[in-house]
N, C-alpha and C. Protein backbone atom coordinates (compact mmCIF):
# COMPACT_ATOMS: atom_id res chain seq x y z
N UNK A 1 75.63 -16.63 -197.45
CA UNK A 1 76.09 -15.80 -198.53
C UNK A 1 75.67 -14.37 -198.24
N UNK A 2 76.62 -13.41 -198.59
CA UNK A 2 76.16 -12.16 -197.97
C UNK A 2 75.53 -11.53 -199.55
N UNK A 3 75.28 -10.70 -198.68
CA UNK A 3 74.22 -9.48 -199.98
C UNK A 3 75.41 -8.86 -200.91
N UNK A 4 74.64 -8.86 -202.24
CA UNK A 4 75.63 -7.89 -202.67
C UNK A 4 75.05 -6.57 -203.15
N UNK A 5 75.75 -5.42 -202.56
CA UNK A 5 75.50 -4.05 -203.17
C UNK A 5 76.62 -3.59 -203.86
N UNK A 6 76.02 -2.53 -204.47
CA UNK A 6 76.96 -1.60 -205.54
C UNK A 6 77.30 -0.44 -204.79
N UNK A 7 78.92 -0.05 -204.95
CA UNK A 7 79.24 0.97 -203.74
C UNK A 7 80.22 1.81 -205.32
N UNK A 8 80.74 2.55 -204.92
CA UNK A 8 81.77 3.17 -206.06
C UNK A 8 82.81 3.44 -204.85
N UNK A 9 84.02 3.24 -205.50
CA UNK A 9 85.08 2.95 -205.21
C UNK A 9 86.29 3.67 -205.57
N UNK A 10 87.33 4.15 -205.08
CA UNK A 10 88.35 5.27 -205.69
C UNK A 10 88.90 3.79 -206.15
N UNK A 11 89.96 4.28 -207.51
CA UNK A 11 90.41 3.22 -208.13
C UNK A 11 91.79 2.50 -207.56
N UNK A 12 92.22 2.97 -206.55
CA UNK A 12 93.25 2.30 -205.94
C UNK A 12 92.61 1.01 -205.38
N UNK A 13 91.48 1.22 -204.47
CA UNK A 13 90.42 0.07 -204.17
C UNK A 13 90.66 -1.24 -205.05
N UNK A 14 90.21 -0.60 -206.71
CA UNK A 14 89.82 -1.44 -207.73
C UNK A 14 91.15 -2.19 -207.43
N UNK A 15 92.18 -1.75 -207.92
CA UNK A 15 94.21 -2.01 -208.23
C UNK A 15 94.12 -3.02 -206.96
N UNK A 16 93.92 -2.70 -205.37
CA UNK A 16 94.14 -3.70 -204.76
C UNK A 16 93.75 -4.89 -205.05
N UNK A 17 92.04 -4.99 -205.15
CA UNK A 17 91.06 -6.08 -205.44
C UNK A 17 91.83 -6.79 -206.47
N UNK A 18 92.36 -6.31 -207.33
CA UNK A 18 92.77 -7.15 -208.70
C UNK A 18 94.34 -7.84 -208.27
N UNK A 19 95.10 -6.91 -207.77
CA UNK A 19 95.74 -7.84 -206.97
C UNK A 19 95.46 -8.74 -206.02
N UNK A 20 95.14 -9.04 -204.87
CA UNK A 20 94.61 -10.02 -204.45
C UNK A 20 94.16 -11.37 -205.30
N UNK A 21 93.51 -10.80 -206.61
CA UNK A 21 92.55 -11.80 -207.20
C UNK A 21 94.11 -12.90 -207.91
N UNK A 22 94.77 -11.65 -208.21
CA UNK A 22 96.20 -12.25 -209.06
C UNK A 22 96.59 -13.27 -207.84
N UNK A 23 97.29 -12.75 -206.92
CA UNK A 23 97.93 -13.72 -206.13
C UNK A 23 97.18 -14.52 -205.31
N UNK A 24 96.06 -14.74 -205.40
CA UNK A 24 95.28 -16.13 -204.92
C UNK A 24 94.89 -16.79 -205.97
N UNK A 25 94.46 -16.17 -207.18
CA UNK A 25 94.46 -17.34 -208.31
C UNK A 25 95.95 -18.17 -208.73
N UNK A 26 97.20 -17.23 -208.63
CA UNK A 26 98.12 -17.96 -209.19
C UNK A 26 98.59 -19.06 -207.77
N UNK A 27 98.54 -18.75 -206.81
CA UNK A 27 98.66 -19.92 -205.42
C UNK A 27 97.83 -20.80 -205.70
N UNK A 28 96.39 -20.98 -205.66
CA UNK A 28 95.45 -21.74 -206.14
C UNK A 28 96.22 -22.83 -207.44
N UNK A 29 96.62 -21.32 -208.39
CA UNK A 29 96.70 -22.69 -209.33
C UNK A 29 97.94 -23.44 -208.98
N UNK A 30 99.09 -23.12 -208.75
CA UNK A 30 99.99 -24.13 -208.34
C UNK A 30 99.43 -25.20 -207.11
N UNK A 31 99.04 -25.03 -206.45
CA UNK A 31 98.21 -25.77 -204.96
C UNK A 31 97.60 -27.00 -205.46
N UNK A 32 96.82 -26.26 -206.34
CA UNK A 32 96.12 -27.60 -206.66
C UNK A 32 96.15 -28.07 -208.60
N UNK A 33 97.24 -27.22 -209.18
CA UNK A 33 97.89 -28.07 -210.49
C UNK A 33 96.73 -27.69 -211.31
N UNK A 34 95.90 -26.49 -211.30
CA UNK A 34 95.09 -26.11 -212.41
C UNK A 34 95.53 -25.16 -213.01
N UNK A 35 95.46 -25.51 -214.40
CA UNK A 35 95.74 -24.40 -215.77
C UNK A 35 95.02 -22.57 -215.30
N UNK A 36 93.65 -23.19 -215.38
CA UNK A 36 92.60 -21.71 -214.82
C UNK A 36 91.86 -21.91 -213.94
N UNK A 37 91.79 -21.01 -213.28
CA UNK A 37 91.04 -21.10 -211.92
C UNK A 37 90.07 -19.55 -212.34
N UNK A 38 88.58 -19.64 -212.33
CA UNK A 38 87.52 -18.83 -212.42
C UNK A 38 87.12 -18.16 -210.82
N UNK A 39 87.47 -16.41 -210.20
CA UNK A 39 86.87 -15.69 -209.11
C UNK A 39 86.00 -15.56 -209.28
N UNK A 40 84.71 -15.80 -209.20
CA UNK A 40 83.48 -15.53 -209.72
C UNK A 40 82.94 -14.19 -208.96
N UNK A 41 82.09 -13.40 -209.21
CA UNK A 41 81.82 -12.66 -207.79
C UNK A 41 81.98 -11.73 -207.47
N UNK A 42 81.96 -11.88 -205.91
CA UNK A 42 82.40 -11.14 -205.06
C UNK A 42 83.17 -11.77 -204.17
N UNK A 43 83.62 -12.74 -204.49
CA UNK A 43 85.13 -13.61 -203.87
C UNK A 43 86.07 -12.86 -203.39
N UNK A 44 86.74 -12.44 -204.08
CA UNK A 44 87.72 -11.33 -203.80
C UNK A 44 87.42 -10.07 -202.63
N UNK A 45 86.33 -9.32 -203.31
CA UNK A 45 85.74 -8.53 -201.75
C UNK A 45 85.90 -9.32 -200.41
N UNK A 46 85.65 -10.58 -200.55
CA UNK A 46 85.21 -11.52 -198.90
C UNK A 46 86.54 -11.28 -198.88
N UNK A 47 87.46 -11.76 -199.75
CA UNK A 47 88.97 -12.68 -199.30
C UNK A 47 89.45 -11.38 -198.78
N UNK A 48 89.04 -10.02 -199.16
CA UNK A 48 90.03 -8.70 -198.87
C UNK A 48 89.13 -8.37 -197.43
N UNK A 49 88.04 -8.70 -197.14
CA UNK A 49 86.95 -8.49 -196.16
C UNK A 49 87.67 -9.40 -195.17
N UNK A 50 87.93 -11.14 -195.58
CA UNK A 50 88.07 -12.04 -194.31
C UNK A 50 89.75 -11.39 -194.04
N UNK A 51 90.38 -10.82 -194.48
CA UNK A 51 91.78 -10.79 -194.66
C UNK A 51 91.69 -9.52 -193.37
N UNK A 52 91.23 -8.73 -193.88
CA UNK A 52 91.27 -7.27 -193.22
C UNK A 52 90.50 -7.60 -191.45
N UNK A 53 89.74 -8.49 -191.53
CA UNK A 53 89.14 -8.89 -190.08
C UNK A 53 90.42 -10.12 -189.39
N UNK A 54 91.27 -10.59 -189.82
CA UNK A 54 92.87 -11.03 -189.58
C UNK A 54 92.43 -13.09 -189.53
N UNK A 55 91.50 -13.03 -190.77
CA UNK A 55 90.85 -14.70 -190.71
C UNK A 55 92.44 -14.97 -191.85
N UNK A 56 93.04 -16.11 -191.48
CA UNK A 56 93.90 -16.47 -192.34
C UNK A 56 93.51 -17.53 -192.65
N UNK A 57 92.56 -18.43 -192.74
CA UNK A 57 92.15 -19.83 -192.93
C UNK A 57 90.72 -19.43 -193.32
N UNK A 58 90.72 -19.88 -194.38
CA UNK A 58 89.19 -19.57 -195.48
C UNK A 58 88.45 -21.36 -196.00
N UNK A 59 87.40 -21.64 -196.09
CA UNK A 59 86.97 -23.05 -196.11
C UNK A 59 86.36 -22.82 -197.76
N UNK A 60 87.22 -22.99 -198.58
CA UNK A 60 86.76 -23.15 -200.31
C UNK A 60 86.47 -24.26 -200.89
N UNK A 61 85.90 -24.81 -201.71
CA UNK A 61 86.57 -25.88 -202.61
C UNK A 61 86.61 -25.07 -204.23
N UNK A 62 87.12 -26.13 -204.87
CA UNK A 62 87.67 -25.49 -206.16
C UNK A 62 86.55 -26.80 -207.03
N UNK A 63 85.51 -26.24 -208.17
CA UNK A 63 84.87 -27.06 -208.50
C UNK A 63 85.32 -27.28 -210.02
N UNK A 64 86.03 -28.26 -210.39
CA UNK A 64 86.43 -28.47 -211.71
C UNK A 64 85.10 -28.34 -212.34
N UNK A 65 85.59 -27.89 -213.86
CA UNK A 65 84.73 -27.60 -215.20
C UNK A 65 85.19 -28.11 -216.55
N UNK A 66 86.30 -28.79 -216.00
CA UNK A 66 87.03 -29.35 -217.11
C UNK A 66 88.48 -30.11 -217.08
N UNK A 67 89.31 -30.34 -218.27
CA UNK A 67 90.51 -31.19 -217.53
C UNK A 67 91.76 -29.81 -216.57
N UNK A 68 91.44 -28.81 -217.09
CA UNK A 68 92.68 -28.05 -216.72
C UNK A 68 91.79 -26.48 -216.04
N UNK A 69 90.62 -26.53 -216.14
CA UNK A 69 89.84 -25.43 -215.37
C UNK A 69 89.10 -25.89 -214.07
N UNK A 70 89.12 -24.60 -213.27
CA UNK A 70 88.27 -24.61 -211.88
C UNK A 70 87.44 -23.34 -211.71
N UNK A 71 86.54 -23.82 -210.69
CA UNK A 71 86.16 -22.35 -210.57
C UNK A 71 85.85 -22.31 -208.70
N UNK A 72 86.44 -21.21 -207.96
CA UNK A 72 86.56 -21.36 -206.87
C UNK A 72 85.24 -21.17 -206.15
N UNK A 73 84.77 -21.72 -204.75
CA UNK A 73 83.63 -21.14 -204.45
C UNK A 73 84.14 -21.49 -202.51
N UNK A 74 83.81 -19.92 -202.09
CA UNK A 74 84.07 -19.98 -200.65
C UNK A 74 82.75 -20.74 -200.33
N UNK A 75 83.03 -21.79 -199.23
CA UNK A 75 82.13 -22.39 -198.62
C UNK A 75 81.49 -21.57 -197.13
């Protein structure tokens, strides 16, 4: 697990991050048929981190919390 620091960020940064978070939660949820899926984190930073280093294959599981919620966690 890497460290986390606090950096400040121009807000286009932010706009990407939140995209990303959109279109891997809504893939997620069709993938695997969950209502909500929880980014916890700094998930998103890695996924825009492993993305930008050209990793297309990420090792997650999705840990149910309920009948129709998940919450993702990169392994």
């Amino acid at each position: 697990m890497g460290k986390q620091i606090q950096i400040r960020v121009d807000e286009s940064m932010v706009e990407v991050l939140n995209r990303i978070k959109f279109e891997v939660g809504n893939a997620l949820k069709k993938q695997y048929n969950v209502g909500d899926i929880e980014l916890n984190g700094n998930i998103i930073s890695k996924i825009a981190a492993a993305r930008l280093k050209g990793n297309t294959i990420f090792n997650f599981k999705i840990r149910k919390i309920s009948y129709n919620k998940g919450i993702l966690e990169l392994i």
